[in-house]
C-alpha atoms as a PDB file:
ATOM      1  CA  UNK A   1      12.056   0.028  95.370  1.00  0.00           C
ATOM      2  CA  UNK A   2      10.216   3.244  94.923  1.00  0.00           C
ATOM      3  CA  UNK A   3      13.005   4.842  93.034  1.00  0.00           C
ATOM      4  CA  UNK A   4      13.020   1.651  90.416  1.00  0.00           C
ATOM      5  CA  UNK A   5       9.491   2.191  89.808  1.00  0.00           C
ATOM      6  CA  UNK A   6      10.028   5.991  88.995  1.00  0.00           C
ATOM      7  CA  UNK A   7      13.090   4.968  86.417  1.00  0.00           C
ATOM      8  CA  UNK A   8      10.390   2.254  84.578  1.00  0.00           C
ATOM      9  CA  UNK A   9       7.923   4.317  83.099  1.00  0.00           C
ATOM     10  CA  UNK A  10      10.707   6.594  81.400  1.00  0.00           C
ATOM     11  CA  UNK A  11      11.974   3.366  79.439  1.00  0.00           C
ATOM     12  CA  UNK A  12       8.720   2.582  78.560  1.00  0.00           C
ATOM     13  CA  UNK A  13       8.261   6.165  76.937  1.00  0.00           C
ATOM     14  CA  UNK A  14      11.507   5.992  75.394  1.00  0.00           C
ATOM     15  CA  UNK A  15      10.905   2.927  73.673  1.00  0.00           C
ATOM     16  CA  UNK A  16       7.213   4.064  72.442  1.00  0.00           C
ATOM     17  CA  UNK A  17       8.568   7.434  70.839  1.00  0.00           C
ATOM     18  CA  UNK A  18       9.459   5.949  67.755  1.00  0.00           C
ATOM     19  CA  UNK A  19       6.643   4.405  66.852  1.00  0.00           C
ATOM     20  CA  UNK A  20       5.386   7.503  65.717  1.00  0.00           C
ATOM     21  CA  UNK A  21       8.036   8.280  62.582  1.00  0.00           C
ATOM     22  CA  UNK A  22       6.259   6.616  60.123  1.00  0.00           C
ATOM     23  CA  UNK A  23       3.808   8.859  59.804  1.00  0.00           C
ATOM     24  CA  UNK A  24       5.613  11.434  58.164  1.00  0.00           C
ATOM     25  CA  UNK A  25       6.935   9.454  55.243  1.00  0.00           C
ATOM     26  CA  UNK A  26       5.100  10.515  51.779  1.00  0.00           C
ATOM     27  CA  UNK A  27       7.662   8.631  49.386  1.00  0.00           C
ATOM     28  CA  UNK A  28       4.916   6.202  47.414  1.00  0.00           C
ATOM     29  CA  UNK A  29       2.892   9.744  46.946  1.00  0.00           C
ATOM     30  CA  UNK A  30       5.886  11.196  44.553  1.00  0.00           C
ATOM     31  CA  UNK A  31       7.065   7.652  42.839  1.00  0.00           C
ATOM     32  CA  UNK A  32       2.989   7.297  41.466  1.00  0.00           C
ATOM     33  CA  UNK A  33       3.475  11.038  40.486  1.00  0.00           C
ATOM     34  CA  UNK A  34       6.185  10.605  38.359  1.00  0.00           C
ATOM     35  CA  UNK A  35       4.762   7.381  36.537  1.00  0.00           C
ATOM     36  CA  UNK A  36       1.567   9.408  35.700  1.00  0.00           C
ATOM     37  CA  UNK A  37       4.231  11.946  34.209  1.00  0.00           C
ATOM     38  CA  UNK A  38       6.069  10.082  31.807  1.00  0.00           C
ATOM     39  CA  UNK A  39       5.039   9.613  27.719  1.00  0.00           C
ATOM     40  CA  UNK A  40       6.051   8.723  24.492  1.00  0.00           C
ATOM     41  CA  UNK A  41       8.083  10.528  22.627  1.00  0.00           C
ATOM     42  CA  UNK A  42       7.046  13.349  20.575  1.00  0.00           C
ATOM     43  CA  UNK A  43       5.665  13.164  17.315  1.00  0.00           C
ATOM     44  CA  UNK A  44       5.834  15.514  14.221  1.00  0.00           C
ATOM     45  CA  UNK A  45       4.490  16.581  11.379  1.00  0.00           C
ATOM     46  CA  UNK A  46       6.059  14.049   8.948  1.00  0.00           C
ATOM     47  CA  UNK A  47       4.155  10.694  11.086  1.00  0.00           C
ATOM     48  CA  UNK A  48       0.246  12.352  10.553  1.00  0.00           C
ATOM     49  CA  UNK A  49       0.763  13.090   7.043  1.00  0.00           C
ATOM     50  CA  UNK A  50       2.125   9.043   6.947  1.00  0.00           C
ATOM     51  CA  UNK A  51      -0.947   7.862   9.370  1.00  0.00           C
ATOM     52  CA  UNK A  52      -3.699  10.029   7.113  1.00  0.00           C
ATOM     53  CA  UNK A  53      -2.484   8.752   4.283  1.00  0.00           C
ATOM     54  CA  UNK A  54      -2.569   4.909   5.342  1.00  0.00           C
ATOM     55  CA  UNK A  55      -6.628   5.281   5.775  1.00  0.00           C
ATOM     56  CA  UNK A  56      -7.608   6.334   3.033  1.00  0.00           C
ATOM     57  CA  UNK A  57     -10.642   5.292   3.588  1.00  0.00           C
ATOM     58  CA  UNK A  58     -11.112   7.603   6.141  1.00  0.00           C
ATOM     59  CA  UNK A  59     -14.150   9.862   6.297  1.00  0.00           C
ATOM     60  CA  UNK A  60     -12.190  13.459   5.187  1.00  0.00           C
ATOM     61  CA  UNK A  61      -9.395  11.472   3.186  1.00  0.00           C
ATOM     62  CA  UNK A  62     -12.630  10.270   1.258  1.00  0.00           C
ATOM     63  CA  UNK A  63     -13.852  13.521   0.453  1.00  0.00           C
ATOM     64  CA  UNK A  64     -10.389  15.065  -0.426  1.00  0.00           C
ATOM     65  CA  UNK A  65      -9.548  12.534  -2.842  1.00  0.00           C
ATOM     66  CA  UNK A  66     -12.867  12.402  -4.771  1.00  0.00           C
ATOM     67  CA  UNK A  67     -12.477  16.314  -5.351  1.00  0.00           C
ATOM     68  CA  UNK A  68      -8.777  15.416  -6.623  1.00  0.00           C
ATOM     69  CA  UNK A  69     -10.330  13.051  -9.349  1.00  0.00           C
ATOM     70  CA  UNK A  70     -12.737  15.368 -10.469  1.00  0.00           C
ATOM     71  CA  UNK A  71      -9.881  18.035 -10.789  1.00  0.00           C
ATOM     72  CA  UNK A  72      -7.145  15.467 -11.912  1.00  0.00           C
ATOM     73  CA  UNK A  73      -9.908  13.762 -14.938  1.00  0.00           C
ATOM     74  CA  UNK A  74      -9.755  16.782 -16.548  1.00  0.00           C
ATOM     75  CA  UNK A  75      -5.665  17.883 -16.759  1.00  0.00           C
ATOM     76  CA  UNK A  76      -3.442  15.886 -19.197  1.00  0.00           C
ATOM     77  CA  UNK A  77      -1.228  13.189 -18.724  1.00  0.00           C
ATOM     78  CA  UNK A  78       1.510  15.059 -17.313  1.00  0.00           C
ATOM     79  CA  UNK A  79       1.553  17.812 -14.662  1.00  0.00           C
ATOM     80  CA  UNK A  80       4.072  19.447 -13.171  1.00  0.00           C
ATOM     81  CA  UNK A  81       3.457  20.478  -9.326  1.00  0.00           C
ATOM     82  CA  UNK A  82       5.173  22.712  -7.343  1.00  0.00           C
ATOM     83  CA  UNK A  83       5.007  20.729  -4.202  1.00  0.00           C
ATOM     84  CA  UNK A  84       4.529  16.922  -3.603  1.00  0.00           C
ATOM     85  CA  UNK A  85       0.961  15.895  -2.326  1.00  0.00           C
ATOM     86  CA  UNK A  86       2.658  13.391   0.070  1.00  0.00           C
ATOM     87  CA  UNK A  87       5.505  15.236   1.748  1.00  0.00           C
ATOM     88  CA  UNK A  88       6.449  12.507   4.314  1.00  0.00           C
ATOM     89  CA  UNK A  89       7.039  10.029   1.240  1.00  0.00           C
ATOM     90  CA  UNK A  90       8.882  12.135  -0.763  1.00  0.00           C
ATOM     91  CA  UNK A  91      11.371  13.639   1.793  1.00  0.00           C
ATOM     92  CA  UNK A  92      11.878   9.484   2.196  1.00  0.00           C
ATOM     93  CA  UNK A  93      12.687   8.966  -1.266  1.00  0.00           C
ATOM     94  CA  UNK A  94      15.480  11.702  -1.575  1.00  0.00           C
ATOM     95  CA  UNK A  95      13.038  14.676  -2.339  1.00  0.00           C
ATOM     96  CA  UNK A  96      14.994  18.472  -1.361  1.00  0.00           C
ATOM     97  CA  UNK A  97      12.881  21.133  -1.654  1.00  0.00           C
ATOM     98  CA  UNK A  98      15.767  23.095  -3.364  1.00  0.00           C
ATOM     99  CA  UNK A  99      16.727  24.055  -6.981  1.00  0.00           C
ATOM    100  CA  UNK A 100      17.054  21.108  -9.237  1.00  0.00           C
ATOM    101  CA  UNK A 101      14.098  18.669  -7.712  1.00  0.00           C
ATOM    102  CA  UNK A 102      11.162  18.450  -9.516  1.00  0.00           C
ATOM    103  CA  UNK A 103       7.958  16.601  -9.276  1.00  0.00           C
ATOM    104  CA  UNK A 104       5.193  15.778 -11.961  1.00  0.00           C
ATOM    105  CA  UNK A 105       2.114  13.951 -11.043  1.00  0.00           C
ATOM    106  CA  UNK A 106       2.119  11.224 -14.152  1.00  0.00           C
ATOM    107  CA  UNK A 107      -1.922   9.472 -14.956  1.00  0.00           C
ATOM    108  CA  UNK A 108      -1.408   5.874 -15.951  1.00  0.00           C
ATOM    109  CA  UNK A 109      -4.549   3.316 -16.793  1.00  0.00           C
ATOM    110  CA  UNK A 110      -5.159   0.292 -15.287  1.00  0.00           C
ATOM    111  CA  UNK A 111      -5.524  -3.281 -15.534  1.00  0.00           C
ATOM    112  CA  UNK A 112      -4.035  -5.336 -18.362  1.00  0.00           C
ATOM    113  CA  UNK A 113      -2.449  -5.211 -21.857  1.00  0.00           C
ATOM    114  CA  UNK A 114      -4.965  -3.898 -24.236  1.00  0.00           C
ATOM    115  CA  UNK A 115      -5.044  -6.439 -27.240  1.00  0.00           C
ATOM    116  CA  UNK A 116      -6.545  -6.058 -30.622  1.00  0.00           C
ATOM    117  CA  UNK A 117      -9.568  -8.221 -30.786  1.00  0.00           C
ATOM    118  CA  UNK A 118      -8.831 -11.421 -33.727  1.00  0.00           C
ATOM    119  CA  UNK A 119     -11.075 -11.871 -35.951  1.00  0.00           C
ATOM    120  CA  UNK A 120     -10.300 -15.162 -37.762  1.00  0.00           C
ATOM    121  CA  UNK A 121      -7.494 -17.446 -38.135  1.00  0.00           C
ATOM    122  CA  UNK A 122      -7.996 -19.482 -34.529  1.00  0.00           C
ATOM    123  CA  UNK A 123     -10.174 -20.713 -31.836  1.00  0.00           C
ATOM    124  CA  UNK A 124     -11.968 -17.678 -29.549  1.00  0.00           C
ATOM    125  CA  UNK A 125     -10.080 -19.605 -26.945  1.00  0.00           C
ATOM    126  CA  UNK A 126      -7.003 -19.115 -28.332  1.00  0.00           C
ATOM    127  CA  UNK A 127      -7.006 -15.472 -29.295  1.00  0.00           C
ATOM    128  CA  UNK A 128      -4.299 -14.374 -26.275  1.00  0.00           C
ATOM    129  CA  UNK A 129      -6.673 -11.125 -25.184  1.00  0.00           C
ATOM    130  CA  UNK A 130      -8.037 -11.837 -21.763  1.00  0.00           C
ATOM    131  CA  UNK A 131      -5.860 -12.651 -18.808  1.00  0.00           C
ATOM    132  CA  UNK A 132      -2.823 -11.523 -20.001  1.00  0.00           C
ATOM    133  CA  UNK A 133      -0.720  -8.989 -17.779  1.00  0.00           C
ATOM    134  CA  UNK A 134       2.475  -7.432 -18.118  1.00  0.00           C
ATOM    135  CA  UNK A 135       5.876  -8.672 -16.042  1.00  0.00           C
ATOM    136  CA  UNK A 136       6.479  -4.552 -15.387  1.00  0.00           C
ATOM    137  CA  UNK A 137       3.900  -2.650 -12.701  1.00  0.00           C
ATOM    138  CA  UNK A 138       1.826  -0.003 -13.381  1.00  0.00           C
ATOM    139  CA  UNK A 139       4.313   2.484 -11.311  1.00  0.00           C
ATOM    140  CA  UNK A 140       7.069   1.525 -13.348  1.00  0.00           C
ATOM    141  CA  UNK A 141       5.190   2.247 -16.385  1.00  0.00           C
ATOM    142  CA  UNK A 142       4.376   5.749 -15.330  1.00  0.00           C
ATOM    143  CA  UNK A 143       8.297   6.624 -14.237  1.00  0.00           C
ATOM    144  CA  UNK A 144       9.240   5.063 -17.984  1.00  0.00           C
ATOM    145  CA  UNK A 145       6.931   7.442 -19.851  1.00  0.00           C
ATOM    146  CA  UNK A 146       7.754  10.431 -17.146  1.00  0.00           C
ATOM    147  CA  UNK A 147      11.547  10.017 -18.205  1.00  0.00           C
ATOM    148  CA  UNK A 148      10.721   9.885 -22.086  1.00  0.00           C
ATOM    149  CA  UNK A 149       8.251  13.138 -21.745  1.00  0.00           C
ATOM    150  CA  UNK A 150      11.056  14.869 -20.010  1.00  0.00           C
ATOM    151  CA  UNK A 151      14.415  13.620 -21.187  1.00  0.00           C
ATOM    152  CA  UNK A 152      16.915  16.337 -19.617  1.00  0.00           C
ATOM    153  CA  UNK A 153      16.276  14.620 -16.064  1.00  0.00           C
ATOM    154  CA  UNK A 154      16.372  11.717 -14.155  1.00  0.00           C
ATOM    155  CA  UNK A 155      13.502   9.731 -12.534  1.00  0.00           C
ATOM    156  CA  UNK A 156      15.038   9.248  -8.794  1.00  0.00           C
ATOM    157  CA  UNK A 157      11.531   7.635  -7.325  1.00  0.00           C
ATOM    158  CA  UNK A 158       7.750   7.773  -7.223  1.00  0.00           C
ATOM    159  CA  UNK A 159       4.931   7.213  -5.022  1.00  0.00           C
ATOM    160  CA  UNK A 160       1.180   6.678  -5.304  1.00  0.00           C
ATOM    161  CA  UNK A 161      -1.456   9.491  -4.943  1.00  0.00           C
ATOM    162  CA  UNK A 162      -4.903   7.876  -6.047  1.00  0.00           C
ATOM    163  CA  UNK A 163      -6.646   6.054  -8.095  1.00  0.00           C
ATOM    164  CA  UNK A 164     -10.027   5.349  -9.583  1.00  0.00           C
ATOM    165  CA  UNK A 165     -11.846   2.665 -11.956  1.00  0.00           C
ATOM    166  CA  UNK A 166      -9.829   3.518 -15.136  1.00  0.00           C
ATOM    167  CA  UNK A 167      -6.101   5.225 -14.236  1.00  0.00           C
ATOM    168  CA  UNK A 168      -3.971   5.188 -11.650  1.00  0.00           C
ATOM    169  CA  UNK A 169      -1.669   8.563 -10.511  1.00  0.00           C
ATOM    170  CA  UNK A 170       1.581   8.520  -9.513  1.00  0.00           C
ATOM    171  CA  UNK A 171       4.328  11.561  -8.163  1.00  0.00           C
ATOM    172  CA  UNK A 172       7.442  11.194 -10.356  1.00  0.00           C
ATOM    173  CA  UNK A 173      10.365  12.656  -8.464  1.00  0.00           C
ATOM    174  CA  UNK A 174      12.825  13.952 -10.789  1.00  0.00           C
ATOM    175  CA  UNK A 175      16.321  15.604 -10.742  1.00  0.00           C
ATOM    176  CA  UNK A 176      18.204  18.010 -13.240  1.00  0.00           C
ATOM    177  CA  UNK A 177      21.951  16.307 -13.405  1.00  0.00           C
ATOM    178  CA  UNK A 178      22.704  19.089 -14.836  1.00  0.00           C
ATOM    179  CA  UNK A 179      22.110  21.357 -12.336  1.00  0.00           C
ATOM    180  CA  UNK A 180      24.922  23.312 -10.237  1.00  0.00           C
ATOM    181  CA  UNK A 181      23.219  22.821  -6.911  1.00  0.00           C
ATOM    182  CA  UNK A 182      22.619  19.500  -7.984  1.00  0.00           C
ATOM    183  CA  UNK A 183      25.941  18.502  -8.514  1.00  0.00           C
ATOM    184  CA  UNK A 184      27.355  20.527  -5.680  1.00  0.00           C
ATOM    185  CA  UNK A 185      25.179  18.475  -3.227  1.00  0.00           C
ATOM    186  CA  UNK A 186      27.308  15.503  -2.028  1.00  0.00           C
ATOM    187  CA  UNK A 187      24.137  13.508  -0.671  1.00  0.00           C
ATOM    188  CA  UNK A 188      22.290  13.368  -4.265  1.00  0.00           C
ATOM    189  CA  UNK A 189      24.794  14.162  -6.970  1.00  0.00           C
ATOM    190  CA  UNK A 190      25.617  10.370  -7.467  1.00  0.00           C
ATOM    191  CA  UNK A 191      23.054  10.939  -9.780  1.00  0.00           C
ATOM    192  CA  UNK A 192      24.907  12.605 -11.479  1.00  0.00           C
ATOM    193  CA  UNK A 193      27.104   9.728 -12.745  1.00  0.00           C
ATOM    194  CA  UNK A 194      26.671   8.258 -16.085  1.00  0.00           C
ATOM    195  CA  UNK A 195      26.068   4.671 -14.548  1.00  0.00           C
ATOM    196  CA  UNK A 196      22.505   6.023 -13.744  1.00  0.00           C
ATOM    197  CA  UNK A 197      21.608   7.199 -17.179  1.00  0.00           C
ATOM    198  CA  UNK A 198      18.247   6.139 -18.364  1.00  0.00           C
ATOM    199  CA  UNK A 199      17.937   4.777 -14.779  1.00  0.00           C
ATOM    200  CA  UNK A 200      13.727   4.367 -14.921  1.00  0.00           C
ATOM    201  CA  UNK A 201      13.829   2.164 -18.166  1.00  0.00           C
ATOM    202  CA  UNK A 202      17.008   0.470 -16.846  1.00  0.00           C
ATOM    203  CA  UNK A 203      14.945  -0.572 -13.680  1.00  0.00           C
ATOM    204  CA  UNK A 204      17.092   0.981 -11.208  1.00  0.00           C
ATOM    205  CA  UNK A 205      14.840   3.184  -9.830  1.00  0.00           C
ATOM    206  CA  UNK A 206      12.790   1.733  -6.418  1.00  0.00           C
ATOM    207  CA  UNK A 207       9.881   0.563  -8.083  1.00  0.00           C
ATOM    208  CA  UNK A 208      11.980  -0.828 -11.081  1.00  0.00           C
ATOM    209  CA  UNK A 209      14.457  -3.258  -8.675  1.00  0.00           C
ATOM    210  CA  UNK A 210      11.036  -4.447  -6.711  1.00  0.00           C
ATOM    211  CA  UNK A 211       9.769  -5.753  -9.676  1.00  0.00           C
ATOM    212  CA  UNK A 212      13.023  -7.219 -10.883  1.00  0.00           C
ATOM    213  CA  UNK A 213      12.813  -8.931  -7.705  1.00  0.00           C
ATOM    214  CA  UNK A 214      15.501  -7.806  -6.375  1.00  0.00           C
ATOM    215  CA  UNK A 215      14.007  -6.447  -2.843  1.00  0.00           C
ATOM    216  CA  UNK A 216      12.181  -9.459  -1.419  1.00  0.00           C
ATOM    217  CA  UNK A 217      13.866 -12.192  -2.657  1.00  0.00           C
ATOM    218  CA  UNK A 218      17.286 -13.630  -1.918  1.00  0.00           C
ATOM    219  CA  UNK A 219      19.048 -16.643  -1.621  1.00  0.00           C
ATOM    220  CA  UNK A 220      17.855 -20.254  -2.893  1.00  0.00           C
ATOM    221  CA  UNK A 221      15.663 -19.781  -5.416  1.00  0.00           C
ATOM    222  CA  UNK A 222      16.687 -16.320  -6.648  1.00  0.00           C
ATOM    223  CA  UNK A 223      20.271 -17.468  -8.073  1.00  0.00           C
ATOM    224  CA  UNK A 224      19.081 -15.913 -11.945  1.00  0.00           C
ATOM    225  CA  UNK A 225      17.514 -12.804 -10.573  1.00  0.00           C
ATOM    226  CA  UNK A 226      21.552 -11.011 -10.152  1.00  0.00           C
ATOM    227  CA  UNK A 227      22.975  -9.198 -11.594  1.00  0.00           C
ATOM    228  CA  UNK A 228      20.273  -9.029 -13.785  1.00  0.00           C
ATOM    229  CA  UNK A 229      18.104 -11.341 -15.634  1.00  0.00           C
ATOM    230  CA  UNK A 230      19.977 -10.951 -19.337  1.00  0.00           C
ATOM    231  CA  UNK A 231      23.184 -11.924 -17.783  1.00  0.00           C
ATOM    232  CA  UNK A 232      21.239 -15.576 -17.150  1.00  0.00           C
ATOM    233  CA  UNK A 233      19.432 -16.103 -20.402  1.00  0.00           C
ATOM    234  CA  UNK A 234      16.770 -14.575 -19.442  1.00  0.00           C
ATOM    235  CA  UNK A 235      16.028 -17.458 -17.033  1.00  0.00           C
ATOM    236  CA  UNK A 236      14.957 -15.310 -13.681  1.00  0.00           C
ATOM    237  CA  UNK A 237      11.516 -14.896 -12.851  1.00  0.00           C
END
């Protein structure tokens, strides 16, 4: 008997000796590190030019852009630049700073057609002056006139850069076709073609296929708007 109670006490401690392992176990400690570690992706230079320029109402946007009407009042219609003002929207559109790009900062004004006042002949009511709007945008208006001004290139997009109560400014992006480096450069010399001759008054530039309506609209409804609205009468919208 006294030899079974010597053997019980060394079960008992065999049993109780690992109840002490847990203690040593730090494993929820480095999982909450590594959430703390991870983030987004990194972001460059190309997304804060985009997110400055979509508050423009912004407390230093506001003060850059009334200095750039009180420069931009006084130069003429058309300016050449040397760089674009919005580089994030230009490198969108196709814009290379290489030999054969060039961009021209075009002042349109705003607001309707501009009517000669009738004198006699009709009711005031019925004198067509107020109220009366052209189909074509103001942005399409400014790439039309940019490609007359300068007639050895081609108007491959444009982009807004301000605006106050009389005009409107837009960044013409155009491209010499005839250009070596131009043509030599397989990701923009298919403007090079002749099918994109006179492609701003043709409406086949961005802004010009928006407002032939052929961006947002497809399907029932938009059956006159392809392949363009003189192939259907001119029965589109």
């Amino acid at each position: 008997m006294a030899e079974e109670a010597k053997s019980a006490p060394k079960k008992e401690r065999k049993m109780k000796a690992p109840a002490e392992a847990p203690a040593a176990a730090p494993a929820p400690v480095q999982a909450a590190a590594t959430v703390v570690k991870k983030g987004g992706p990194a972001k460059g230079m190309y997304h804060y030019i985009g997110e400055a320029w979509k508050d423009v109402d912004s407390d230093q946007m506001k003060k850059l852009m009334w200095q750039r009407m009180v420069d931009w009042r006084k130069e003429e219609t058309f300016v050449r630049v040397r760089k674009p003002l919005r580089l994030d929207k230009a490198r969108a559109l196709g814009y290379k700073a290489k030999q054969g790009f060039v961009i021209v900062r075009a002042r349109v004004r705003k607001g309707g057609l501009r009517k000669h006042r009738i004198r006699k002949g009709r009711k005031p009511k019925r004198k067509g002056i107020l109220k009366i709007t052209m189909k074509k945008n103001i942005q399409r208006i400014a790439e039309e006139r940019t490609s007359k001004k300068y007639p050895n290139l081609e108007v491959l997009a444009s982009y807004w850069v301000g605006e106050d109560g009389r005009h409107k400014w837009f960044e013409i992006i155009l491209v010499d076709v005839n250009h070596p480096v131009i043509k030599s450069d397989p990701k923009i010399n298919w403007i090079c073609s002749s099918k994109h001759t006179n492609r701003a008054i043709r409406g086949l530039t961005p802004a010009g296929k928006k407002g032939r309506g052929l961006v947002r609209s497809r399907g029932i409804g938009a059956e006159k708007v392809r392949p363009s609205l003189r192939a259907h009468d001119r029965k589109g919208t």
